[in-house]
C-alpha atoms as a PDB file:
ATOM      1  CA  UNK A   1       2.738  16.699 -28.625  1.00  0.00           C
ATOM      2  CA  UNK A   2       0.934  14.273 -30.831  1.00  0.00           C
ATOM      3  CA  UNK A   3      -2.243  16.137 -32.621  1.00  0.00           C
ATOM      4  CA  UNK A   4      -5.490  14.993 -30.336  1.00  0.00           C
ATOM      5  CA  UNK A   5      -8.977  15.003 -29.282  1.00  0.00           C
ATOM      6  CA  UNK A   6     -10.697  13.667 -26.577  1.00  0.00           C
ATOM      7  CA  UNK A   7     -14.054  12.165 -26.667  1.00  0.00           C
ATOM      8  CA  UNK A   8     -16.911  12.816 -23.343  1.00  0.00           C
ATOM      9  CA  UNK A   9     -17.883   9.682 -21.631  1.00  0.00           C
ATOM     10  CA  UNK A  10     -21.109   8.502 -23.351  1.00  0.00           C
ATOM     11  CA  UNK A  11     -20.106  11.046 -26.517  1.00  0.00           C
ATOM     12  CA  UNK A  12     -19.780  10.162 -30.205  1.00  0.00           C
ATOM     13  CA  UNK A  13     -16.307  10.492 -31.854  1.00  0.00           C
ATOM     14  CA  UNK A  14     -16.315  13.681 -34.258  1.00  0.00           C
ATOM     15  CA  UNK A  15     -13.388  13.287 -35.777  1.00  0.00           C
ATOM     16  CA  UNK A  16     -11.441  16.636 -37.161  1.00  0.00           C
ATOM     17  CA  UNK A  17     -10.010  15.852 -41.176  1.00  0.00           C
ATOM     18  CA  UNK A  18      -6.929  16.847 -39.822  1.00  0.00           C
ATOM     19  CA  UNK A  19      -6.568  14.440 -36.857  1.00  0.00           C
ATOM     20  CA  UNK A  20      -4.643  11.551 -39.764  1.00  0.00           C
ATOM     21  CA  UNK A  21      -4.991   7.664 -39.369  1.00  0.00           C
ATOM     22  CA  UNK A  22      -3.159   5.734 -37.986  1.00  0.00           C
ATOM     23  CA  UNK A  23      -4.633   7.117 -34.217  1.00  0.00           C
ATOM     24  CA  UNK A  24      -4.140   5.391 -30.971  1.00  0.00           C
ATOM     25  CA  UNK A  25      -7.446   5.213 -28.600  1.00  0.00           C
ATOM     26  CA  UNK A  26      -6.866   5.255 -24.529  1.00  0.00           C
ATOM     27  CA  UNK A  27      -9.199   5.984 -21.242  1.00  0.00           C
ATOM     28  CA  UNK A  28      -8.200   9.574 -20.585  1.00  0.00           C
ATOM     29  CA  UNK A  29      -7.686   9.297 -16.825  1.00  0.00           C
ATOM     30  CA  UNK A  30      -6.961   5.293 -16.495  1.00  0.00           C
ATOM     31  CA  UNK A  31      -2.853   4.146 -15.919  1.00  0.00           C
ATOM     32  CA  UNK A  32      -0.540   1.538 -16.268  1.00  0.00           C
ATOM     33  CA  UNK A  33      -2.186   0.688 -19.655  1.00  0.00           C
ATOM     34  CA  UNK A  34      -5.337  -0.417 -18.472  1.00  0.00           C
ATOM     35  CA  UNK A  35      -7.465  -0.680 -21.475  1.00  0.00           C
ATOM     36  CA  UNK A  36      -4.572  -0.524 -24.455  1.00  0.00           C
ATOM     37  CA  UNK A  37      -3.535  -3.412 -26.798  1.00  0.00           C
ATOM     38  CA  UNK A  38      -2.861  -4.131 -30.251  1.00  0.00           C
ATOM     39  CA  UNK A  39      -6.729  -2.997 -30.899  1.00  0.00           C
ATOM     40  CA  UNK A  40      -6.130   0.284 -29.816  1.00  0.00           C
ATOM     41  CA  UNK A  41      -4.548   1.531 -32.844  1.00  0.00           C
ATOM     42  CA  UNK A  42      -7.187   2.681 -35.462  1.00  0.00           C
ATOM     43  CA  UNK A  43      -6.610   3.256 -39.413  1.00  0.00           C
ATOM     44  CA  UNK A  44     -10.409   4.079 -40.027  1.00  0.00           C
ATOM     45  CA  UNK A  45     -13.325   5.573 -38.641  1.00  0.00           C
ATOM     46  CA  UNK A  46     -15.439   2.528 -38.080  1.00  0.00           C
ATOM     47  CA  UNK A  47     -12.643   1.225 -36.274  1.00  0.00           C
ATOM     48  CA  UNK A  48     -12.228   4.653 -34.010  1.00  0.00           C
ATOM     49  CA  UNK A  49     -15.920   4.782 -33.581  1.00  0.00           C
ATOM     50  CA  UNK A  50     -15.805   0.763 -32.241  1.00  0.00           C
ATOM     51  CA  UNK A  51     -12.383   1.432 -30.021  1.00  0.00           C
ATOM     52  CA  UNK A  52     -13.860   5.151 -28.023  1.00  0.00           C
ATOM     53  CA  UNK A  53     -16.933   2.692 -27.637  1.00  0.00           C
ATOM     54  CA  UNK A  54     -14.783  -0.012 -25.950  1.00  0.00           C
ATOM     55  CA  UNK A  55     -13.138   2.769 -23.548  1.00  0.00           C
ATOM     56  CA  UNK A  56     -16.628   4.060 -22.496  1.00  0.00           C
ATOM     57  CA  UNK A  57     -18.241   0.357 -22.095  1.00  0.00           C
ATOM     58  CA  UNK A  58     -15.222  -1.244 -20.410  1.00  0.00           C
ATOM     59  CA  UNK A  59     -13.243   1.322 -18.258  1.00  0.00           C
ATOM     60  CA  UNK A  60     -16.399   4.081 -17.764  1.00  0.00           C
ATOM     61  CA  UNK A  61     -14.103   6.619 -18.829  1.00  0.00           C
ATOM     62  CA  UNK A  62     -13.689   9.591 -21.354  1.00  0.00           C
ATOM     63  CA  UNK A  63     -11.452   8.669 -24.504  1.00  0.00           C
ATOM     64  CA  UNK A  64      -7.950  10.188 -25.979  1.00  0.00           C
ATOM     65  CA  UNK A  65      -7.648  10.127 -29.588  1.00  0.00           C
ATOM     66  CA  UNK A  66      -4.048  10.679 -30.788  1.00  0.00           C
ATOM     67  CA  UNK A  67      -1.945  10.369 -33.715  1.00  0.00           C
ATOM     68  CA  UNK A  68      -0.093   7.071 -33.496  1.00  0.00           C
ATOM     69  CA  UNK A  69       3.781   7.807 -33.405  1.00  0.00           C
ATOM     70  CA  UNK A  70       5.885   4.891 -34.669  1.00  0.00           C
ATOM     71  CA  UNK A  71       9.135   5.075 -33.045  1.00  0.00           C
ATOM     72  CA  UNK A  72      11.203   4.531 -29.866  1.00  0.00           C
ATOM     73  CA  UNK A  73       9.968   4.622 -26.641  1.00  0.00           C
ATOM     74  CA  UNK A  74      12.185   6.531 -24.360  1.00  0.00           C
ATOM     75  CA  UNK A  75      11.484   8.094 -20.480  1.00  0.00           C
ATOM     76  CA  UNK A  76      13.233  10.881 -18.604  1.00  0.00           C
ATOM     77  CA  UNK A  77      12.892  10.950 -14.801  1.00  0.00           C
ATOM     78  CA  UNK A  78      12.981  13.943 -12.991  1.00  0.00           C
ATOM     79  CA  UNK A  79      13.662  15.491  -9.566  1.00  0.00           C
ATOM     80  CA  UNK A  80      12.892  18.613  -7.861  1.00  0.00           C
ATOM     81  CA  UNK A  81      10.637  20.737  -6.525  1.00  0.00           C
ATOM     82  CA  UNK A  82      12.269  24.066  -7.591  1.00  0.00           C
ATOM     83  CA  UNK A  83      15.623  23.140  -8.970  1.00  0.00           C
ATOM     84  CA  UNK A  84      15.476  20.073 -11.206  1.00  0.00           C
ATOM     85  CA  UNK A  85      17.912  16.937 -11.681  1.00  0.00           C
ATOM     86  CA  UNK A  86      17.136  15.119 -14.748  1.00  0.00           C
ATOM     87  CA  UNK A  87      17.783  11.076 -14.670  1.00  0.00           C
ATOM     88  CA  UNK A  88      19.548   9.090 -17.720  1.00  0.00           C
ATOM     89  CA  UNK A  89      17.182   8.173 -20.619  1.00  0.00           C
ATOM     90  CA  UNK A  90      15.440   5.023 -20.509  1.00  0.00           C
ATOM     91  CA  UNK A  91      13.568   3.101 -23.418  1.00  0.00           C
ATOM     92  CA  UNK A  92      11.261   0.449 -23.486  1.00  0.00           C
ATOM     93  CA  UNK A  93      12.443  -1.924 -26.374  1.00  0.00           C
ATOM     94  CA  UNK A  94      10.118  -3.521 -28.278  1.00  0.00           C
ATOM     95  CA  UNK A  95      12.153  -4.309 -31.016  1.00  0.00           C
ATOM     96  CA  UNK A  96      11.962  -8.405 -30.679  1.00  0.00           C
ATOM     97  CA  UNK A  97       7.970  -7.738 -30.857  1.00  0.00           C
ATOM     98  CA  UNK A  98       6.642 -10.093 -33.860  1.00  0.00           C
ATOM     99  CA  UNK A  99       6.616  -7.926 -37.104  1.00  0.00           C
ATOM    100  CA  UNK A 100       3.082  -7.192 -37.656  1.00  0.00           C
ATOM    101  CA  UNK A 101       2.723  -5.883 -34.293  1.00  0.00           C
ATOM    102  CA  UNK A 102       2.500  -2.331 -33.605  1.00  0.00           C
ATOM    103  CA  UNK A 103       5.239  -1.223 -30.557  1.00  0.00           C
ATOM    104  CA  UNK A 104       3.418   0.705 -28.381  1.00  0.00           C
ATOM    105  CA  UNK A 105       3.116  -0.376 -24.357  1.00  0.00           C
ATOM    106  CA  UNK A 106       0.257  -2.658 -23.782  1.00  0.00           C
ATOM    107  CA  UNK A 107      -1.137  -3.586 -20.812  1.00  0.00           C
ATOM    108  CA  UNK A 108       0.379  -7.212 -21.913  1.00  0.00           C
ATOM    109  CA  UNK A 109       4.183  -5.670 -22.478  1.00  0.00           C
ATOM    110  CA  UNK A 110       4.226  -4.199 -18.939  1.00  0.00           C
ATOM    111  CA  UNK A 111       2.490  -6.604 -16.832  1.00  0.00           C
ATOM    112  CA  UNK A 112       2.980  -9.851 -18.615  1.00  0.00           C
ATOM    113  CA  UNK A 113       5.933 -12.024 -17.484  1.00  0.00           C
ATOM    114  CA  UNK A 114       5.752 -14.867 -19.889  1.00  0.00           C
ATOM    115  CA  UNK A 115       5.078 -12.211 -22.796  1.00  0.00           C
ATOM    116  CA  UNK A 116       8.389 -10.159 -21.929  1.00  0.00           C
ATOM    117  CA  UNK A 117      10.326 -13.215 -21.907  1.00  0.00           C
ATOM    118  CA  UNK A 118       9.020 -14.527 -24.857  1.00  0.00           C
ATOM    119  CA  UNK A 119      10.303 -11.318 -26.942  1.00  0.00           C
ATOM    120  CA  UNK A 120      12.949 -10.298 -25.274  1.00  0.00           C
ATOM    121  CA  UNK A 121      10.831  -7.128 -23.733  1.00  0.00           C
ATOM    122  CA  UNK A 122      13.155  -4.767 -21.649  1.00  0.00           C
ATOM    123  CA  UNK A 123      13.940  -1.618 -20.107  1.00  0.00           C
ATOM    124  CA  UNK A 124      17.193  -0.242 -20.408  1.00  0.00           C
ATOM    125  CA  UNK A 125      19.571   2.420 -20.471  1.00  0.00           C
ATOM    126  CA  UNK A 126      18.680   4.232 -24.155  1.00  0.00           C
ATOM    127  CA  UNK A 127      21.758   3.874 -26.491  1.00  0.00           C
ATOM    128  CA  UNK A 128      22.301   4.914 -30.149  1.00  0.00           C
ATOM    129  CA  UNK A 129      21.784   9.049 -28.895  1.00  0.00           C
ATOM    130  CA  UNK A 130      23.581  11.843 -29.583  1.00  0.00           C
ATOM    131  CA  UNK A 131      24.544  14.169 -26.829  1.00  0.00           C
ATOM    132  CA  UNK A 132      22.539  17.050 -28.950  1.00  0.00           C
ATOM    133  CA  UNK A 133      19.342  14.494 -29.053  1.00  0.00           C
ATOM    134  CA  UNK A 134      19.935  13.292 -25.178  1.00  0.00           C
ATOM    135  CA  UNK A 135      19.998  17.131 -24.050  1.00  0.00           C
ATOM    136  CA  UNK A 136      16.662  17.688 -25.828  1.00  0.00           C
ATOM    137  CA  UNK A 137      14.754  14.964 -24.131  1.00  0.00           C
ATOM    138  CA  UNK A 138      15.906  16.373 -20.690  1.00  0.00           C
ATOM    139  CA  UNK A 139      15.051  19.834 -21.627  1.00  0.00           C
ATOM    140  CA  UNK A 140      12.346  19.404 -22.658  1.00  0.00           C
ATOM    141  CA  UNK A 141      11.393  17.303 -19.805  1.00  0.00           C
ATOM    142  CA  UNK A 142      12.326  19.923 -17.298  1.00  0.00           C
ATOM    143  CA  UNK A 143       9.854  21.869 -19.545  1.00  0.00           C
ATOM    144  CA  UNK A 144       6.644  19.715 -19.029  1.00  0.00           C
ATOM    145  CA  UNK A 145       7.691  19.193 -15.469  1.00  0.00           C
ATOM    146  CA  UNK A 146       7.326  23.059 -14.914  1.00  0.00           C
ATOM    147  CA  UNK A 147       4.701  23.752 -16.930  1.00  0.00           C
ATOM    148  CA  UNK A 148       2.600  21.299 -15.236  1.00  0.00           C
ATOM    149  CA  UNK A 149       3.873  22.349 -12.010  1.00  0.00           C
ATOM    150  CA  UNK A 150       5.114  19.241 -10.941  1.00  0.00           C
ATOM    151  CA  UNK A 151       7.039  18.217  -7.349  1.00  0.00           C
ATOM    152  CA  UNK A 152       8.677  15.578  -5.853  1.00  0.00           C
ATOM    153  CA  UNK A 153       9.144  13.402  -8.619  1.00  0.00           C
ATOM    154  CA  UNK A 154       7.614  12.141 -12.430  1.00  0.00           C
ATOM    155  CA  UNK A 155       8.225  10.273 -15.305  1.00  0.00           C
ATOM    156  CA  UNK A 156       8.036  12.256 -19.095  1.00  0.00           C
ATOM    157  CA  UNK A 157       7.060   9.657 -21.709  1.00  0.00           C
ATOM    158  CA  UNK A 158       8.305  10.795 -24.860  1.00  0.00           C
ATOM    159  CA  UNK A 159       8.711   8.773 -28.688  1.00  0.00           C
ATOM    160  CA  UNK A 160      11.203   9.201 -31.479  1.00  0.00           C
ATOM    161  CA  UNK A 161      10.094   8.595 -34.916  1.00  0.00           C
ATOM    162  CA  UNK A 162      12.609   7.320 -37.449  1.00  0.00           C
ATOM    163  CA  UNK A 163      12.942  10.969 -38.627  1.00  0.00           C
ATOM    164  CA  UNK A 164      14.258  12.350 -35.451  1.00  0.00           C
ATOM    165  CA  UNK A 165      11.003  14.329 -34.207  1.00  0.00           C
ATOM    166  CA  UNK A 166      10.587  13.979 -30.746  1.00  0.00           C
ATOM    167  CA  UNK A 167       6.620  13.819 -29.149  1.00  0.00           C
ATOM    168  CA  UNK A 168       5.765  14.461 -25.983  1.00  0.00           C
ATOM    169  CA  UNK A 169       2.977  11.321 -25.178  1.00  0.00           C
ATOM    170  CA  UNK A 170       2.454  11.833 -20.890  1.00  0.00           C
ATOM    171  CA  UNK A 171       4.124  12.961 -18.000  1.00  0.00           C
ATOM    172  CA  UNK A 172       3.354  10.848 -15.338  1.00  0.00           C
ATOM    173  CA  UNK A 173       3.301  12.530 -12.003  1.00  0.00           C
ATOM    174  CA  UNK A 174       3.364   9.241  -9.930  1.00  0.00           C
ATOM    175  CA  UNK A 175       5.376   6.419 -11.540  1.00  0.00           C
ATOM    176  CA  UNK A 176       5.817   2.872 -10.212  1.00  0.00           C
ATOM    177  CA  UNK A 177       9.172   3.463  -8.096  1.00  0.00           C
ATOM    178  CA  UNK A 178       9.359  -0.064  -7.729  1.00  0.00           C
ATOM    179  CA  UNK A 179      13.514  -1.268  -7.712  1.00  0.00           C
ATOM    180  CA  UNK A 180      13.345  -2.879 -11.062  1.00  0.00           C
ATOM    181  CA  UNK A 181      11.031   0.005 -12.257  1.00  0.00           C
ATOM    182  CA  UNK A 182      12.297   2.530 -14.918  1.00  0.00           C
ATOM    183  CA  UNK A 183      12.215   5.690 -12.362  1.00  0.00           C
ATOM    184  CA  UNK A 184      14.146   3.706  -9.755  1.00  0.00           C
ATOM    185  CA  UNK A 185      16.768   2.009 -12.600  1.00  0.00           C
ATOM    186  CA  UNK A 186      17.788   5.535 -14.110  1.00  0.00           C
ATOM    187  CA  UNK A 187      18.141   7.102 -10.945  1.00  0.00           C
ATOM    188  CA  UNK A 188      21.008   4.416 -10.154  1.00  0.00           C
ATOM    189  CA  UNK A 189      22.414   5.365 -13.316  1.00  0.00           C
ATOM    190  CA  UNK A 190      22.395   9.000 -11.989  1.00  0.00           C
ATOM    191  CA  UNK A 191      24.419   7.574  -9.111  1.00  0.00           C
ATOM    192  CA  UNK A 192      21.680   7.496  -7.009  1.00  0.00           C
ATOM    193  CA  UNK A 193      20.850   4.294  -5.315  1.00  0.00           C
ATOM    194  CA  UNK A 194      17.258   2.769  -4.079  1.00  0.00           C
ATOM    195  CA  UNK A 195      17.263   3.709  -0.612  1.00  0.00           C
ATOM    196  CA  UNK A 196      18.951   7.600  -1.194  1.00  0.00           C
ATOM    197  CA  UNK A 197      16.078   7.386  -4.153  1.00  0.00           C
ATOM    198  CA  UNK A 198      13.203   6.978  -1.494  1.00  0.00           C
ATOM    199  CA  UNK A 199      14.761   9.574   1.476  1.00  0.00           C
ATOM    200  CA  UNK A 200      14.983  12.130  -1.055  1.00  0.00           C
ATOM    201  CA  UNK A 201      11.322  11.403  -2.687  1.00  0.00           C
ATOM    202  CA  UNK A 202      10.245  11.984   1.296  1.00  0.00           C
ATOM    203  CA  UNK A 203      12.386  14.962   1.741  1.00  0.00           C
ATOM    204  CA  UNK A 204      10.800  16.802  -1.295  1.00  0.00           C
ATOM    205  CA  UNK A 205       7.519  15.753  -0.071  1.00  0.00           C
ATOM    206  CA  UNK A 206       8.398  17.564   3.301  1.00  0.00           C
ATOM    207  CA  UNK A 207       9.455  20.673   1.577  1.00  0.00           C
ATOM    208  CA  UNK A 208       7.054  20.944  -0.631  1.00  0.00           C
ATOM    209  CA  UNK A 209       4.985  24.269  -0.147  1.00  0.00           C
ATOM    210  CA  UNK A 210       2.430  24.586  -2.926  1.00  0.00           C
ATOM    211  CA  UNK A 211       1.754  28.589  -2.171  1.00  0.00           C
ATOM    212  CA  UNK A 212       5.553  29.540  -2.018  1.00  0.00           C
ATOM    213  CA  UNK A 213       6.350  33.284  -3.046  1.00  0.00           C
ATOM    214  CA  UNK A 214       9.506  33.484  -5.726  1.00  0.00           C
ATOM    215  CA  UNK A 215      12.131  33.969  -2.685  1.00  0.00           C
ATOM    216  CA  UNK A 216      10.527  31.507  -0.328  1.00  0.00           C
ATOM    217  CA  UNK A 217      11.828  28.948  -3.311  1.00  0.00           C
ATOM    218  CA  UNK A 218      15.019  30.461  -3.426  1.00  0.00           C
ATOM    219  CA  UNK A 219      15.660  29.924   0.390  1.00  0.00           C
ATOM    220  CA  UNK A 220      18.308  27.033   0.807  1.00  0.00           C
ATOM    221  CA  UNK A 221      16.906  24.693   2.758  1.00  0.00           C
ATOM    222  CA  UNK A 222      19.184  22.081   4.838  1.00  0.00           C
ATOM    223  CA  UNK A 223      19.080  18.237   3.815  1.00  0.00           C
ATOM    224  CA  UNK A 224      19.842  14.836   5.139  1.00  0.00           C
ATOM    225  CA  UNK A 225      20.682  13.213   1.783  1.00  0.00           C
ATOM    226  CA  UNK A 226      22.605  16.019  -0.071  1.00  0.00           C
ATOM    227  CA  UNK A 227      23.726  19.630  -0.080  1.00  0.00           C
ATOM    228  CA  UNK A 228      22.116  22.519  -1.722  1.00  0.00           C
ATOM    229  CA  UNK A 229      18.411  23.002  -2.407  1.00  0.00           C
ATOM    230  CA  UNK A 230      16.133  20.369  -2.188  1.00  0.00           C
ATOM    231  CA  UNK A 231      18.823  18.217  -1.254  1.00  0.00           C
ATOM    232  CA  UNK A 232      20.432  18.591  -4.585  1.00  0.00           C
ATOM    233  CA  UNK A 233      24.689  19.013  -5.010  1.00  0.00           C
ATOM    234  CA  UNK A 234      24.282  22.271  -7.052  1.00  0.00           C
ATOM    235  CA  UNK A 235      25.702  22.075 -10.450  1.00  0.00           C
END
């Protein structure tokens, strides 16, 4: 996970010396970018101080302050409530964006038609991975999905950098499961196509019991979209 701070609604940014420039500014509780752009990235403090004051003025939330990762954007979906199925990676690819331009996911990349077609944006099945690098990412996104005690379904957001380090940025808990969408793309390269995708969303919802004891999540529980638990074909 990227080194961080966040900054009270209303609250001056105080800055630790070893929080390092270049740092990305967002709303702490906003989504689907609202709030980031080219502007968000910060390489001093005058520029940090003007960018928290944007988030508080603009969106009336708290600030993150980050370290700015340069590197790939890639997304693991996952599955489960108790046992986990991990979805194909997926990156965002920026790599048509103009030069100069820092590639991070503004609101303008994943909302703007006319600005994905004018540089090629896309989301896409991640090649140039290892099998070693493609295990980690799932792992480790079975890993935040736990420790967050997540169900149902989410999104991990993770970047590369050109070294091979791999950050954790989010995990989203409720991402757009629209049919063109990331979630519901990598599921159908998990073999699992749109309409299976939503019944088994619903039957996880059904299941789902928060306050389960250790064997009450053990308990096989019978499914209309697939065998084993939580409608899973055990591995």
């Amino acid at each position: 996970i990227p080194e961080f701070i966040t900054v009270p609604l209303g609250r001056s940014v105080k800055r630790p010396k070893e929080l390092a420039f270049p740092l990305i500014v967002k709303s702490v509780s906003e989504e689907a970018s609202l709030g980031i752009s080219q502007a968000s990235i910060v390489d001093d403090d005058d520029k940090l101080q003007e960018r928290v004051r944007f988030i508080h003025q603009s969106l009336g939330t708290g600030a993150l302050v980050e370290r700015y990762i340069e590197g790939r954007e890639l997304y693991v979906g996952v599955m489960g409530n108790y046992r986990l199925q991990v979805f194909p990676l997926w990156e965002l690819d920026m790599s048509r964006l103009p030069e100069e331009a820092r590639k991070i996911a503004t609101a303008r990349v994943k909302w703007s038609h006319v600005y994905q077609k004018k540089y090629g944006l896309r989301s896409n099945a991640a090649g140039d991975l290892t099998a070693s690098q493609r295990q980690v990412f799932q792992s480790l996104a079975k890993r935040v999905y736990r420790s967050l005690g997540l169900s149902g379904y989410a999104r991990i957001d993770f970047r590369l950098d050109p070294t091979g380090q791999v950050y954790v940025l989010e995990a989203n808990p409720n991402p757009h499961i629209g049919t063109i969408e990331d979630f519901a793309s990598s599921a159908v390269g998990a073999e699992l196509p749109y309409a299976a995708l939503l019944q088994r969303i619903v039957d996880l919802g059904l299941r789902w019991h928060p306050h389960a004891t250790p064997s009450d999540r053990t308990t096989p529980v019978p499914s209309r979209v697939g065998e084993g638990q939580d409608g899973l074909t055990p591995p």
